[in-house]
C-alpha atoms as a PDB file:
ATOM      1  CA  UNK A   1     -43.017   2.915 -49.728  1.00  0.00           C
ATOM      2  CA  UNK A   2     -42.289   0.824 -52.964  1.00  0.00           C
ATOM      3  CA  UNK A   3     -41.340   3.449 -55.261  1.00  0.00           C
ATOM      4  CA  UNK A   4     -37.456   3.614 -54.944  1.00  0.00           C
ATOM      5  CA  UNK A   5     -36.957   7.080 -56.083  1.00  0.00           C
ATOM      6  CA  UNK A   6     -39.495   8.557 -54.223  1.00  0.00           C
ATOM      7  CA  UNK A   7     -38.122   6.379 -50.995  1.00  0.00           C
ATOM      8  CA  UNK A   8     -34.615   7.356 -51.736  1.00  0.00           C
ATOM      9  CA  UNK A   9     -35.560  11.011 -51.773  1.00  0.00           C
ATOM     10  CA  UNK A  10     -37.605  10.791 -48.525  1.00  0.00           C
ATOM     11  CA  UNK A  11     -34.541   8.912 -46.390  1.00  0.00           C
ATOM     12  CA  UNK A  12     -31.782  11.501 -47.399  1.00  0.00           C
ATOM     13  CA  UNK A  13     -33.993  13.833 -46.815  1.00  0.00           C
ATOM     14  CA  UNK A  14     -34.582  12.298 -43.155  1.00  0.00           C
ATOM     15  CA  UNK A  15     -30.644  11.863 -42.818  1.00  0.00           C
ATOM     16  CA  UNK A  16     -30.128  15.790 -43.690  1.00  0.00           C
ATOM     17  CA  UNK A  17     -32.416  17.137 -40.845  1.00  0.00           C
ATOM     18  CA  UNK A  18     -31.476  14.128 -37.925  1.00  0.00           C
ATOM     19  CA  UNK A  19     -27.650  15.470 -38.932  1.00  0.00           C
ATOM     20  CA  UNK A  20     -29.089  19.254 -38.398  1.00  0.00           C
ATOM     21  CA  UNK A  21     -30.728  18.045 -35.060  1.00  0.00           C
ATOM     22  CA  UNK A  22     -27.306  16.721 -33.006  1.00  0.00           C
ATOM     23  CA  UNK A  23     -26.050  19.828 -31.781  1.00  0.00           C
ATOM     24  CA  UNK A  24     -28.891  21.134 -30.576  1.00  0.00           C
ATOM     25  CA  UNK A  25     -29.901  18.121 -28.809  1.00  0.00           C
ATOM     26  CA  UNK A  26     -26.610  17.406 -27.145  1.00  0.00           C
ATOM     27  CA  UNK A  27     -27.322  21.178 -25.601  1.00  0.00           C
ATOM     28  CA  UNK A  28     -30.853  20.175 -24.723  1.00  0.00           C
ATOM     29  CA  UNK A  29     -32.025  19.704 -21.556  1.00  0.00           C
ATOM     30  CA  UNK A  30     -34.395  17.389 -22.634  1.00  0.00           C
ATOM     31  CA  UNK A  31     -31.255  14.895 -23.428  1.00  0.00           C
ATOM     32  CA  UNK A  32     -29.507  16.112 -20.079  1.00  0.00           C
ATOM     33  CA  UNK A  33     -25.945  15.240 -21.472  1.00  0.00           C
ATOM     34  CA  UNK A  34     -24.742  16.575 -18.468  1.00  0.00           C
ATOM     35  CA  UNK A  35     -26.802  14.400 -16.244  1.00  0.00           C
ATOM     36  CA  UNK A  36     -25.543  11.546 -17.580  1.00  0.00           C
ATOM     37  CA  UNK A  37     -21.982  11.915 -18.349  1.00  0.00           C
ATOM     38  CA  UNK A  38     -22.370  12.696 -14.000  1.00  0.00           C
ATOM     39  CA  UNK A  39     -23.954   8.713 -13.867  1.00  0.00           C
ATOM     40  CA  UNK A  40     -27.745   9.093 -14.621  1.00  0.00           C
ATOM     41  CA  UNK A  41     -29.015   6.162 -16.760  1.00  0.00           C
ATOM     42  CA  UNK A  42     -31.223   7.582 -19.579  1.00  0.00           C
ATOM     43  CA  UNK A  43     -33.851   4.860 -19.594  1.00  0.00           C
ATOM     44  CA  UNK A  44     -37.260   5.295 -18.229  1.00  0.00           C
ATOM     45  CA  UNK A  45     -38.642   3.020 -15.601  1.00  0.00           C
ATOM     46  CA  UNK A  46     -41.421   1.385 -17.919  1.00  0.00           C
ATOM     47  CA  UNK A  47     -39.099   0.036 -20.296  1.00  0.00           C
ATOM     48  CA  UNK A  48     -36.628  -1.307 -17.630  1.00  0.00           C
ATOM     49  CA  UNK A  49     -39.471  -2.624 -15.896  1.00  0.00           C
ATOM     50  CA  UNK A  50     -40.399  -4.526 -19.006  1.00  0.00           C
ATOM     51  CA  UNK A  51     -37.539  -5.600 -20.736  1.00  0.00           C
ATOM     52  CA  UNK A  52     -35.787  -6.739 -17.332  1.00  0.00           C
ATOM     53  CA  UNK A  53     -32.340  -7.349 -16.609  1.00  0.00           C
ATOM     54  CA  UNK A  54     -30.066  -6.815 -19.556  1.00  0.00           C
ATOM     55  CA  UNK A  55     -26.747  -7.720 -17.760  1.00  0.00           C
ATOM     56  CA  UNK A  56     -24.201  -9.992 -20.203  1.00  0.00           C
ATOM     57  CA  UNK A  57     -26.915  -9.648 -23.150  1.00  0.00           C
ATOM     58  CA  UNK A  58     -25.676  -8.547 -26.506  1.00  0.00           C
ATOM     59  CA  UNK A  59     -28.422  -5.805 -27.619  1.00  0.00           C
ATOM     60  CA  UNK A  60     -28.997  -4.159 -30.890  1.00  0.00           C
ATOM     61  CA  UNK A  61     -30.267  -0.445 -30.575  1.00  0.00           C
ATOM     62  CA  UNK A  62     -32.416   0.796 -33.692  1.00  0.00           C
ATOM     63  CA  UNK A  63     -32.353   4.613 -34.322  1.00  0.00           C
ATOM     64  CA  UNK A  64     -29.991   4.804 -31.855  1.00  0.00           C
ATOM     65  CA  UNK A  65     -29.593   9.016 -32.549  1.00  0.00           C
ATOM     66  CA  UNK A  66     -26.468   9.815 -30.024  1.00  0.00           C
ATOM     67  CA  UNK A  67     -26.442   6.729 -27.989  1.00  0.00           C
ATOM     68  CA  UNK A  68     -27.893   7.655 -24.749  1.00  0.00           C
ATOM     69  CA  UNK A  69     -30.057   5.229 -24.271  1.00  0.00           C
ATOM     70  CA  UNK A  70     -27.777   2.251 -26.104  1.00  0.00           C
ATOM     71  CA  UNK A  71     -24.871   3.735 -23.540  1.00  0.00           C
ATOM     72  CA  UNK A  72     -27.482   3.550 -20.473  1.00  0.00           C
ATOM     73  CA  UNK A  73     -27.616  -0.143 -21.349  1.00  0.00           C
ATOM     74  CA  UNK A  74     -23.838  -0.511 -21.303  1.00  0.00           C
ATOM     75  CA  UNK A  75     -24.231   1.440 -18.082  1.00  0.00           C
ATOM     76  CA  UNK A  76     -25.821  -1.772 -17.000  1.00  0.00           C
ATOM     77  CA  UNK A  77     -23.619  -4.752 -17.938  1.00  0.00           C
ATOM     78  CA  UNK A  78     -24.879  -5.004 -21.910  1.00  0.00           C
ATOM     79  CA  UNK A  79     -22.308  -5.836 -24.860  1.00  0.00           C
ATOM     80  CA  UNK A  80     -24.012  -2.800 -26.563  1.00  0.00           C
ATOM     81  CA  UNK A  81     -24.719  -2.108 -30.980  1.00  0.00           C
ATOM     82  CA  UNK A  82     -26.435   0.834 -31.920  1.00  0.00           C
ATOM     83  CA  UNK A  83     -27.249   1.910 -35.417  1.00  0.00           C
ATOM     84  CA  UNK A  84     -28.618   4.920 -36.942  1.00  0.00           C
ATOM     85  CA  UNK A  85     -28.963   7.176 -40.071  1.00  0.00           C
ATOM     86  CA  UNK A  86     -27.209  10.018 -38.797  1.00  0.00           C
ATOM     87  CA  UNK A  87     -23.580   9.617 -39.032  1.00  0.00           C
ATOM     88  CA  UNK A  88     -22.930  12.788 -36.519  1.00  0.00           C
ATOM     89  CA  UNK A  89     -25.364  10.805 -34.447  1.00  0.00           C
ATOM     90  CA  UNK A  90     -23.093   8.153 -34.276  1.00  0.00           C
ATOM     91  CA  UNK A  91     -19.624  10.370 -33.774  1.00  0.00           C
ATOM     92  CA  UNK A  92     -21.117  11.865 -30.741  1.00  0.00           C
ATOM     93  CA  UNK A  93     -22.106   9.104 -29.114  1.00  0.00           C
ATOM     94  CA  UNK A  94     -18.154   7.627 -29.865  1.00  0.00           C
ATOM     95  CA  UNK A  95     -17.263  10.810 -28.356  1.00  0.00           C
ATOM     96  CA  UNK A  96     -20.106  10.206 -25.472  1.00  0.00           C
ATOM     97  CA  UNK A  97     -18.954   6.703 -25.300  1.00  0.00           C
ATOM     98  CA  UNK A  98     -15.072   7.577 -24.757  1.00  0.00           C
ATOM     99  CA  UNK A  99     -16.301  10.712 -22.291  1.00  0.00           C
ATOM    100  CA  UNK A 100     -18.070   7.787 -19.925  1.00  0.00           C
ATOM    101  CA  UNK A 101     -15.512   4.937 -19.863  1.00  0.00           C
ATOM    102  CA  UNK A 102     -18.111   2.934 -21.656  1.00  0.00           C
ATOM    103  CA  UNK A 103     -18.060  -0.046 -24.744  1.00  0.00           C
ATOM    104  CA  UNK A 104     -20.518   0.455 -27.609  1.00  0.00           C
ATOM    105  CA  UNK A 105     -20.133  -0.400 -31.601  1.00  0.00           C
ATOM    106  CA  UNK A 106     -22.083   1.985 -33.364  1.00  0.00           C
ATOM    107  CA  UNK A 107     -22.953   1.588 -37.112  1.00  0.00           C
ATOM    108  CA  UNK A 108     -24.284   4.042 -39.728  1.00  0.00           C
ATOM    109  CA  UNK A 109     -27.178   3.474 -42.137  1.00  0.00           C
ATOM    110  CA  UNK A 110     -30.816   3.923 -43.429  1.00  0.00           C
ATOM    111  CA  UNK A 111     -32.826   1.326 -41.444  1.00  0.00           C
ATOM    112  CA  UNK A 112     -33.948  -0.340 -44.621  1.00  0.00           C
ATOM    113  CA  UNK A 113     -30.102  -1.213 -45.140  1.00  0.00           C
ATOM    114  CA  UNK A 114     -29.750  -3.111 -41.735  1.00  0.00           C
ATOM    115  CA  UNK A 115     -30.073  -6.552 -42.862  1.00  0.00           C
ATOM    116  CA  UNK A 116     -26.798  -5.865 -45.003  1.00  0.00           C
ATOM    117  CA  UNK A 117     -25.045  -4.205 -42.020  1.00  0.00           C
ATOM    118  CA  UNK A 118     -26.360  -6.438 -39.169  1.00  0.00           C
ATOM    119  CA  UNK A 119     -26.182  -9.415 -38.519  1.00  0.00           C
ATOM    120  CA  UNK A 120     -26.001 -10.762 -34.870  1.00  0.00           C
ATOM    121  CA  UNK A 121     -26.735 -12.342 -32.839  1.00  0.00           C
ATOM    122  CA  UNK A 122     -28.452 -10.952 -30.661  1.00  0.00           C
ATOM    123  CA  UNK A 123     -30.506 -11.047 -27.359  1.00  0.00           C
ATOM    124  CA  UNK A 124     -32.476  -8.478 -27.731  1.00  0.00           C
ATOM    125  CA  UNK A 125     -33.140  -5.668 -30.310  1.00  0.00           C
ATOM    126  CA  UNK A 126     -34.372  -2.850 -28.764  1.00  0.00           C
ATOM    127  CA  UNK A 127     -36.839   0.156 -30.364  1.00  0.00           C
ATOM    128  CA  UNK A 128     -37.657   2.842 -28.501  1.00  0.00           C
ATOM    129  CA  UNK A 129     -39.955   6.760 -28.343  1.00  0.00           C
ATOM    130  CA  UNK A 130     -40.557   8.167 -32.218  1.00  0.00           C
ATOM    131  CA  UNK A 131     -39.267   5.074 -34.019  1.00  0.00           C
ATOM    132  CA  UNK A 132     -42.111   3.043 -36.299  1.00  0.00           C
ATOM    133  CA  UNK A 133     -42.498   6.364 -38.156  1.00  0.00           C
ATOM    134  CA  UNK A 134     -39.340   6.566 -39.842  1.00  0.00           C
ATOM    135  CA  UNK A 135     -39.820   2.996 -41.367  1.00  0.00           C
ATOM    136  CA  UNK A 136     -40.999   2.644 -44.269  1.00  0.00           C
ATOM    137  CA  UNK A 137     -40.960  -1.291 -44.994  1.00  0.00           C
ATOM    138  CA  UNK A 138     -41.728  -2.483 -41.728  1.00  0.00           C
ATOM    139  CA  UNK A 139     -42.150  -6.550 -42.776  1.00  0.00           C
ATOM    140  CA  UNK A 140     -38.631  -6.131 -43.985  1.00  0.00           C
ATOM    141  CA  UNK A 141     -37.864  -4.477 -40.934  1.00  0.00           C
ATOM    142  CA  UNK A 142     -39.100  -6.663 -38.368  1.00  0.00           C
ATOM    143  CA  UNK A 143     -38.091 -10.123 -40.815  1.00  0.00           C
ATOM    144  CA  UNK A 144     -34.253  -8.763 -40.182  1.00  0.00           C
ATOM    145  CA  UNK A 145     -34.600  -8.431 -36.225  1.00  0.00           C
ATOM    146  CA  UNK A 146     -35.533 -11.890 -36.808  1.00  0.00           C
ATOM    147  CA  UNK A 147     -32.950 -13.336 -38.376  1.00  0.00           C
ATOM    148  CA  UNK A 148     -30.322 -11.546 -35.693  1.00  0.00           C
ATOM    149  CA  UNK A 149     -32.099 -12.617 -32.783  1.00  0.00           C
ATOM    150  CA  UNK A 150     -30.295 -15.802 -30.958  1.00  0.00           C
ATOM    151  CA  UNK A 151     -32.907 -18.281 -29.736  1.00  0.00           C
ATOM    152  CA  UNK A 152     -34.490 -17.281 -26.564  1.00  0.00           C
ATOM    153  CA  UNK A 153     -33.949 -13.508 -27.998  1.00  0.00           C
ATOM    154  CA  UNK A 154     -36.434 -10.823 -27.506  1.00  0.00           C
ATOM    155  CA  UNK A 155     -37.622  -7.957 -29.614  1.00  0.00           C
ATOM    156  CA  UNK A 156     -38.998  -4.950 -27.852  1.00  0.00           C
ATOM    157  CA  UNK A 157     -40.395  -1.490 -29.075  1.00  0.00           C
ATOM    158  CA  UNK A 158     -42.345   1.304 -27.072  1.00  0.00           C
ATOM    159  CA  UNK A 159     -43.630   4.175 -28.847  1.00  0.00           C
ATOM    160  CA  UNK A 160     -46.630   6.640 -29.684  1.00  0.00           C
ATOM    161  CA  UNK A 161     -49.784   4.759 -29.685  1.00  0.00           C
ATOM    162  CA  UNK A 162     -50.617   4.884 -33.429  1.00  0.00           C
ATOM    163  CA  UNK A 163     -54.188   6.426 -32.544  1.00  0.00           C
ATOM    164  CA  UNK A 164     -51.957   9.548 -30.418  1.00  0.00           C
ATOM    165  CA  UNK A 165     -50.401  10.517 -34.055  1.00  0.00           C
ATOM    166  CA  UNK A 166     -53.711  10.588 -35.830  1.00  0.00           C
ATOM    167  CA  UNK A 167     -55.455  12.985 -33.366  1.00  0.00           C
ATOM    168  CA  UNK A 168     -55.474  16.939 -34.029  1.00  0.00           C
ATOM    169  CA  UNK A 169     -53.403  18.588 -31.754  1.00  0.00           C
ATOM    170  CA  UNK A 170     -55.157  21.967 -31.316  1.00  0.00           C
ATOM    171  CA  UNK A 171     -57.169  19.961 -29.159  1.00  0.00           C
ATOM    172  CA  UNK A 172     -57.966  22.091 -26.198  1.00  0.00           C
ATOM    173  CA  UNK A 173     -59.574  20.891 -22.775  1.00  0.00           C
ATOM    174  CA  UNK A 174     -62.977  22.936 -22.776  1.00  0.00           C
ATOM    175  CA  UNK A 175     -63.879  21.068 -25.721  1.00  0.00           C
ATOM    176  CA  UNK A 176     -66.230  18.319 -25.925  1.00  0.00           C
ATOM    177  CA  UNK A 177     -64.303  15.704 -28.257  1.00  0.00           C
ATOM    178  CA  UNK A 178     -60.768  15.217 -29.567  1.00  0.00           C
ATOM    179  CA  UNK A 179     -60.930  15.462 -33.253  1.00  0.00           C
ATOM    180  CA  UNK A 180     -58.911  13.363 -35.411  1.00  0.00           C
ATOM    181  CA  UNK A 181     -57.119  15.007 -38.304  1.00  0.00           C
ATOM    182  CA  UNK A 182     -54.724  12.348 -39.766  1.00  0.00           C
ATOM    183  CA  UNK A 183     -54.069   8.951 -41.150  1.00  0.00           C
ATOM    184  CA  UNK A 184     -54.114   6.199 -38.702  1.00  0.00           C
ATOM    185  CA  UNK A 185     -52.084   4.721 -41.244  1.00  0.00           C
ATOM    186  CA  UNK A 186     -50.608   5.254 -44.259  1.00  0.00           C
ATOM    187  CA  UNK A 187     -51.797   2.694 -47.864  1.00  0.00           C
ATOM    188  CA  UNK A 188     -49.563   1.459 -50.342  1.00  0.00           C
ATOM    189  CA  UNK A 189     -46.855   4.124 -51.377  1.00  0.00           C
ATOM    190  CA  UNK A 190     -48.688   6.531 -49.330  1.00  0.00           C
ATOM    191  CA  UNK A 191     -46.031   8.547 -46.579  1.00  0.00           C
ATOM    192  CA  UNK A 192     -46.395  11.509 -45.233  1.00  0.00           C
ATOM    193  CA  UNK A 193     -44.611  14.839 -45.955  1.00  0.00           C
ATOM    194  CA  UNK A 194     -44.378  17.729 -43.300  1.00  0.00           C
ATOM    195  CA  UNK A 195     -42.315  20.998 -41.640  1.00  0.00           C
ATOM    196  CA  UNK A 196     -40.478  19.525 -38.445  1.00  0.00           C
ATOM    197  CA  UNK A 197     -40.807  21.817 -35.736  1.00  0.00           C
ATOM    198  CA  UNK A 198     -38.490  20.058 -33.353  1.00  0.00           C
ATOM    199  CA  UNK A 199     -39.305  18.465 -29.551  1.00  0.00           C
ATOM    200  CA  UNK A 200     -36.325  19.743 -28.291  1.00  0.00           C
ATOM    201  CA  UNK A 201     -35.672  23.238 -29.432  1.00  0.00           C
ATOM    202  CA  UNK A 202     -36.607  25.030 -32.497  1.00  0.00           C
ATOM    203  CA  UNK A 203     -35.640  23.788 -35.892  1.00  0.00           C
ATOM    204  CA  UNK A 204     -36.790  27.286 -37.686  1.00  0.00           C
ATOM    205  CA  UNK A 205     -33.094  28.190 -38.380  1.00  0.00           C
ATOM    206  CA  UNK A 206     -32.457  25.111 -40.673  1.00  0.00           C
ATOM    207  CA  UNK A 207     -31.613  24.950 -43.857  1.00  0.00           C
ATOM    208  CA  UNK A 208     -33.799  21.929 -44.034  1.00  0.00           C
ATOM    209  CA  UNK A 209     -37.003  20.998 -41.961  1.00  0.00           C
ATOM    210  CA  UNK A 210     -39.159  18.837 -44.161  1.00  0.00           C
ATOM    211  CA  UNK A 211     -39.249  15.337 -42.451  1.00  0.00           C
ATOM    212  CA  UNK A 212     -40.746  12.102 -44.131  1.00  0.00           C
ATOM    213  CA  UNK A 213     -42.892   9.761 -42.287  1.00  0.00           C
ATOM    214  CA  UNK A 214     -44.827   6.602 -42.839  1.00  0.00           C
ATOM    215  CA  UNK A 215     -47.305   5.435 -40.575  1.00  0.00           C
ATOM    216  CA  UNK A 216     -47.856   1.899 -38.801  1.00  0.00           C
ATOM    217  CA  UNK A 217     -51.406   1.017 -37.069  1.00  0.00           C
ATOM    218  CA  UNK A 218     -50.597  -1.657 -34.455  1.00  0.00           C
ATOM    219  CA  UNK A 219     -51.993  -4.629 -36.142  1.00  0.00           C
ATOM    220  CA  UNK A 220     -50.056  -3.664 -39.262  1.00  0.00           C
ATOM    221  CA  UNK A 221     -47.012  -4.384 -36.324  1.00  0.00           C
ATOM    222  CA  UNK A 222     -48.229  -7.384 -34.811  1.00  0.00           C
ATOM    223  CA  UNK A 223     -49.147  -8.746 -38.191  1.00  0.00           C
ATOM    224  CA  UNK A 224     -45.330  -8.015 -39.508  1.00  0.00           C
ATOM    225  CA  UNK A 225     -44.151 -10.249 -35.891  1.00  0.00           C
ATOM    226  CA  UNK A 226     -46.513 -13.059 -36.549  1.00  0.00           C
ATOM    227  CA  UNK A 227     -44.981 -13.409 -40.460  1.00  0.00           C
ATOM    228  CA  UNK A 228     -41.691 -13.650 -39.210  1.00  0.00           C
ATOM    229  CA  UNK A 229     -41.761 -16.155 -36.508  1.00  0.00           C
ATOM    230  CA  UNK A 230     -41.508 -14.612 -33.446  1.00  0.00           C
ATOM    231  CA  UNK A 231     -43.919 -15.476 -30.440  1.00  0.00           C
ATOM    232  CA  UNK A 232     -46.097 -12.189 -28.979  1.00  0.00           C
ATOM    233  CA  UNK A 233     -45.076 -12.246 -25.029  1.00  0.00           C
ATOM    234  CA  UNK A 234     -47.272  -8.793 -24.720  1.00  0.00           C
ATOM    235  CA  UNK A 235     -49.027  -5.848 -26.344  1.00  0.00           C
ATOM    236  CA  UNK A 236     -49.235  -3.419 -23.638  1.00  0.00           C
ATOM    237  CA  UNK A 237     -51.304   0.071 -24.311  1.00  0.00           C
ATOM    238  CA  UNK A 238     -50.105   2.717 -21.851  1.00  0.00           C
ATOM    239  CA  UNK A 239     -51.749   5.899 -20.584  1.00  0.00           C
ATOM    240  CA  UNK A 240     -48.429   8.191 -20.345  1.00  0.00           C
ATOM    241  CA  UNK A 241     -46.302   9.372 -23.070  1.00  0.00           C
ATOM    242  CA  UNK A 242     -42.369   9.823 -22.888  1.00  0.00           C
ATOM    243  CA  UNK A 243     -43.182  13.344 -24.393  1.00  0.00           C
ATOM    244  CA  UNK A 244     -45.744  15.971 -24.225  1.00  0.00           C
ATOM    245  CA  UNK A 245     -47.694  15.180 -27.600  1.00  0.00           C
ATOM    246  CA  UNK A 246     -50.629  17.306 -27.165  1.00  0.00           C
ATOM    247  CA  UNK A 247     -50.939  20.546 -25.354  1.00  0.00           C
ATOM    248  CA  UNK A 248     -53.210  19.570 -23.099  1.00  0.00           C
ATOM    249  CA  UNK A 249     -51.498  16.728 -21.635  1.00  0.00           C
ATOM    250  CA  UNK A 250     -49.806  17.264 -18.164  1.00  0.00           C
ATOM    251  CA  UNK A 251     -46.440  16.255 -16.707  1.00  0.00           C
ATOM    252  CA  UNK A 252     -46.159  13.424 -13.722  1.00  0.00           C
ATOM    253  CA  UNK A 253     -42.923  14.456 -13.032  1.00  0.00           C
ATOM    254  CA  UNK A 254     -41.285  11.210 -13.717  1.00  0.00           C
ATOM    255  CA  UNK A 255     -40.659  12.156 -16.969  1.00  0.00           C
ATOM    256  CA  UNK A 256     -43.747  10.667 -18.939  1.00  0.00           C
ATOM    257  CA  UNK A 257     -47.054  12.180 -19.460  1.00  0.00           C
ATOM    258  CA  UNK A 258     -50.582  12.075 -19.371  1.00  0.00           C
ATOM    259  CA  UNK A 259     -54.083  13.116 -20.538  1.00  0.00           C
ATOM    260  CA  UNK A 260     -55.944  15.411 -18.281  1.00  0.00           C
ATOM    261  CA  UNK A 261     -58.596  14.618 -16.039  1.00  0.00           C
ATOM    262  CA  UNK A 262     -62.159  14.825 -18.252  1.00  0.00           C
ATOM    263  CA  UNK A 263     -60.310  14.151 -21.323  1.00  0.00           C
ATOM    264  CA  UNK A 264     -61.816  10.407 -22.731  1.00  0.00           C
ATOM    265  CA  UNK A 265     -59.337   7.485 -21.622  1.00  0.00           C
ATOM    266  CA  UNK A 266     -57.578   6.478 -24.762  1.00  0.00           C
ATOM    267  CA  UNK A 267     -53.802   4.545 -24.745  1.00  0.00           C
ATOM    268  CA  UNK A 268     -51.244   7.645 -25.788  1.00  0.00           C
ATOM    269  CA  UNK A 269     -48.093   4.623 -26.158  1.00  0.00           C
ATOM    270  CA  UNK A 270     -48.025   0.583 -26.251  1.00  0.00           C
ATOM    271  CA  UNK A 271     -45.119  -1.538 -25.854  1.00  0.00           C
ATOM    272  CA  UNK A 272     -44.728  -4.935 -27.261  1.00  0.00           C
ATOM    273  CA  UNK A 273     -42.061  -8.263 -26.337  1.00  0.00           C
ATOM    274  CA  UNK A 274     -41.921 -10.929 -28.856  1.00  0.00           C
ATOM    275  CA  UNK A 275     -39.430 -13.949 -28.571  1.00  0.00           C
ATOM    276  CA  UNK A 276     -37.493 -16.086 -30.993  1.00  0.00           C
ATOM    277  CA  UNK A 277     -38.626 -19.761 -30.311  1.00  0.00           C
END
């Protein structure tokens, strides 16, 4: 989104309902604060598996929310940043922080002010599970990770395929074909206004549930790493899901999930490395 105003509007917009959404995710069990305040990490095993060990790195969290996964991380030996919109994001995970014995500098701002609030360096900046839709300029974006990174220093983000978010979601399994209903991505100043229902409890008594959203295709990604310098390790396309996006998709009980059996074979959430020469 170009358009200041408009942009403006959308992010404090954003900022109101991600400040709405901290209490009732600190009481979800989706989150399981619980769980890990008693020593469970937070991460899931396809990230770890990719990123690798993260011992004595210095790593930059983006939309960070309450810092469970950026405290997992310090769980496991990292000098630990995370940064997010939500400033009563960032006091719980302070509080979450202190609670665990654990390290972590956590700043506040809208991710199109990170480049004047980061700076580095870093080994690796980290993305992770409902990101790329809250960014709106994602060359500037992805230019800034690459000016923190430290040589050798590795960007990662897993999300939503792109394709998932354009598909109708009334989709039921008796039918013949999934129907797509949305954008694959957005044009110009185009973004994307709608009621947030929530993914971890209902958001119907808010004062506030309109969310903003822009969205990315994955070239539009890989296009934006390419510009600013950094080398493509891998573009993986994944068929589970850290979330149930459709109804129709079923649970493998290690917390990701997965299109039923029939249903056409289509990626549901990619992951992609790229390194600072």
């Amino acid at each position: 989104m170009t358009d200041p105003v408009a942009r403006s509007l959308a992010v404090a917009r954003n900022k109101q309902l991600w400040d709405q959404l901290v209490p009732m995710h600190l009481e979800s069990e989706l989150y399981d604060v619980a769980g890990f305040k008693a020593g469970a990490n937070a991460l899931g095993e396809l990230e770890l598996a990719e990123l690798g060990l993260v011992k004595g790195k210095r790593l930059c969290h983006l939309l960070c929310h309450f810092g469970l996964d950026t405290l997992s991380f310090a769980r496991l030996g990292a000098e630990v940043t995370g940064y997010d919109i939500s400033d009563k994001a960032l006091e719980a995970a302070r509080d979450l922080a202190k609670d665990c014995g654990l390290e972590g500098t956590f700043i506040q701002g809208d991710i199109a002010e990170a480049g004047e609030k980061l700076s580095g360096p870093f080994d690796i900046v980290y993305m992770s599970w409902g990101v790329l839709g809250w960014i709106s300029d994602l060359d500037r974006l992805v230019a800034n990770i690459a000016s923190w990174l430290a040589p050798g220093g590795v960007y990662y983000i897993i999300d939503c395929h792109p394709l998932v978010n354009a598909l109708n979601e009334e989709w039921q399994p008796d039918k013949p074909c999934i129907a797509f209903a949305y954008n694959y991505e957005q044009r110009g100043d185009e973004t994307m206004a709608y009621t947030f229902e929530g993914y971890a409890g209902s958001t119907e008594s808010f004062a506030e549930r309109t969310a903003y959203d822009w969205a990315h295709g994955l070239g539009r990604l890989v296009t934006a790493v390419a510009k600013a310098g950094l080398r493509v390790d891998f573009l993986h396309e994944h068929d589970k899901l850290a979330w149930q996006q459709l109804d129709c998709m079923l649970d493998d009980g290690e917390g990701y999930w997965y299109m039923p059996p029939g249903a056409p074979r289509l990626p549901v959430s990619f992951s992609l490395r790229a390194v600072k020469a």
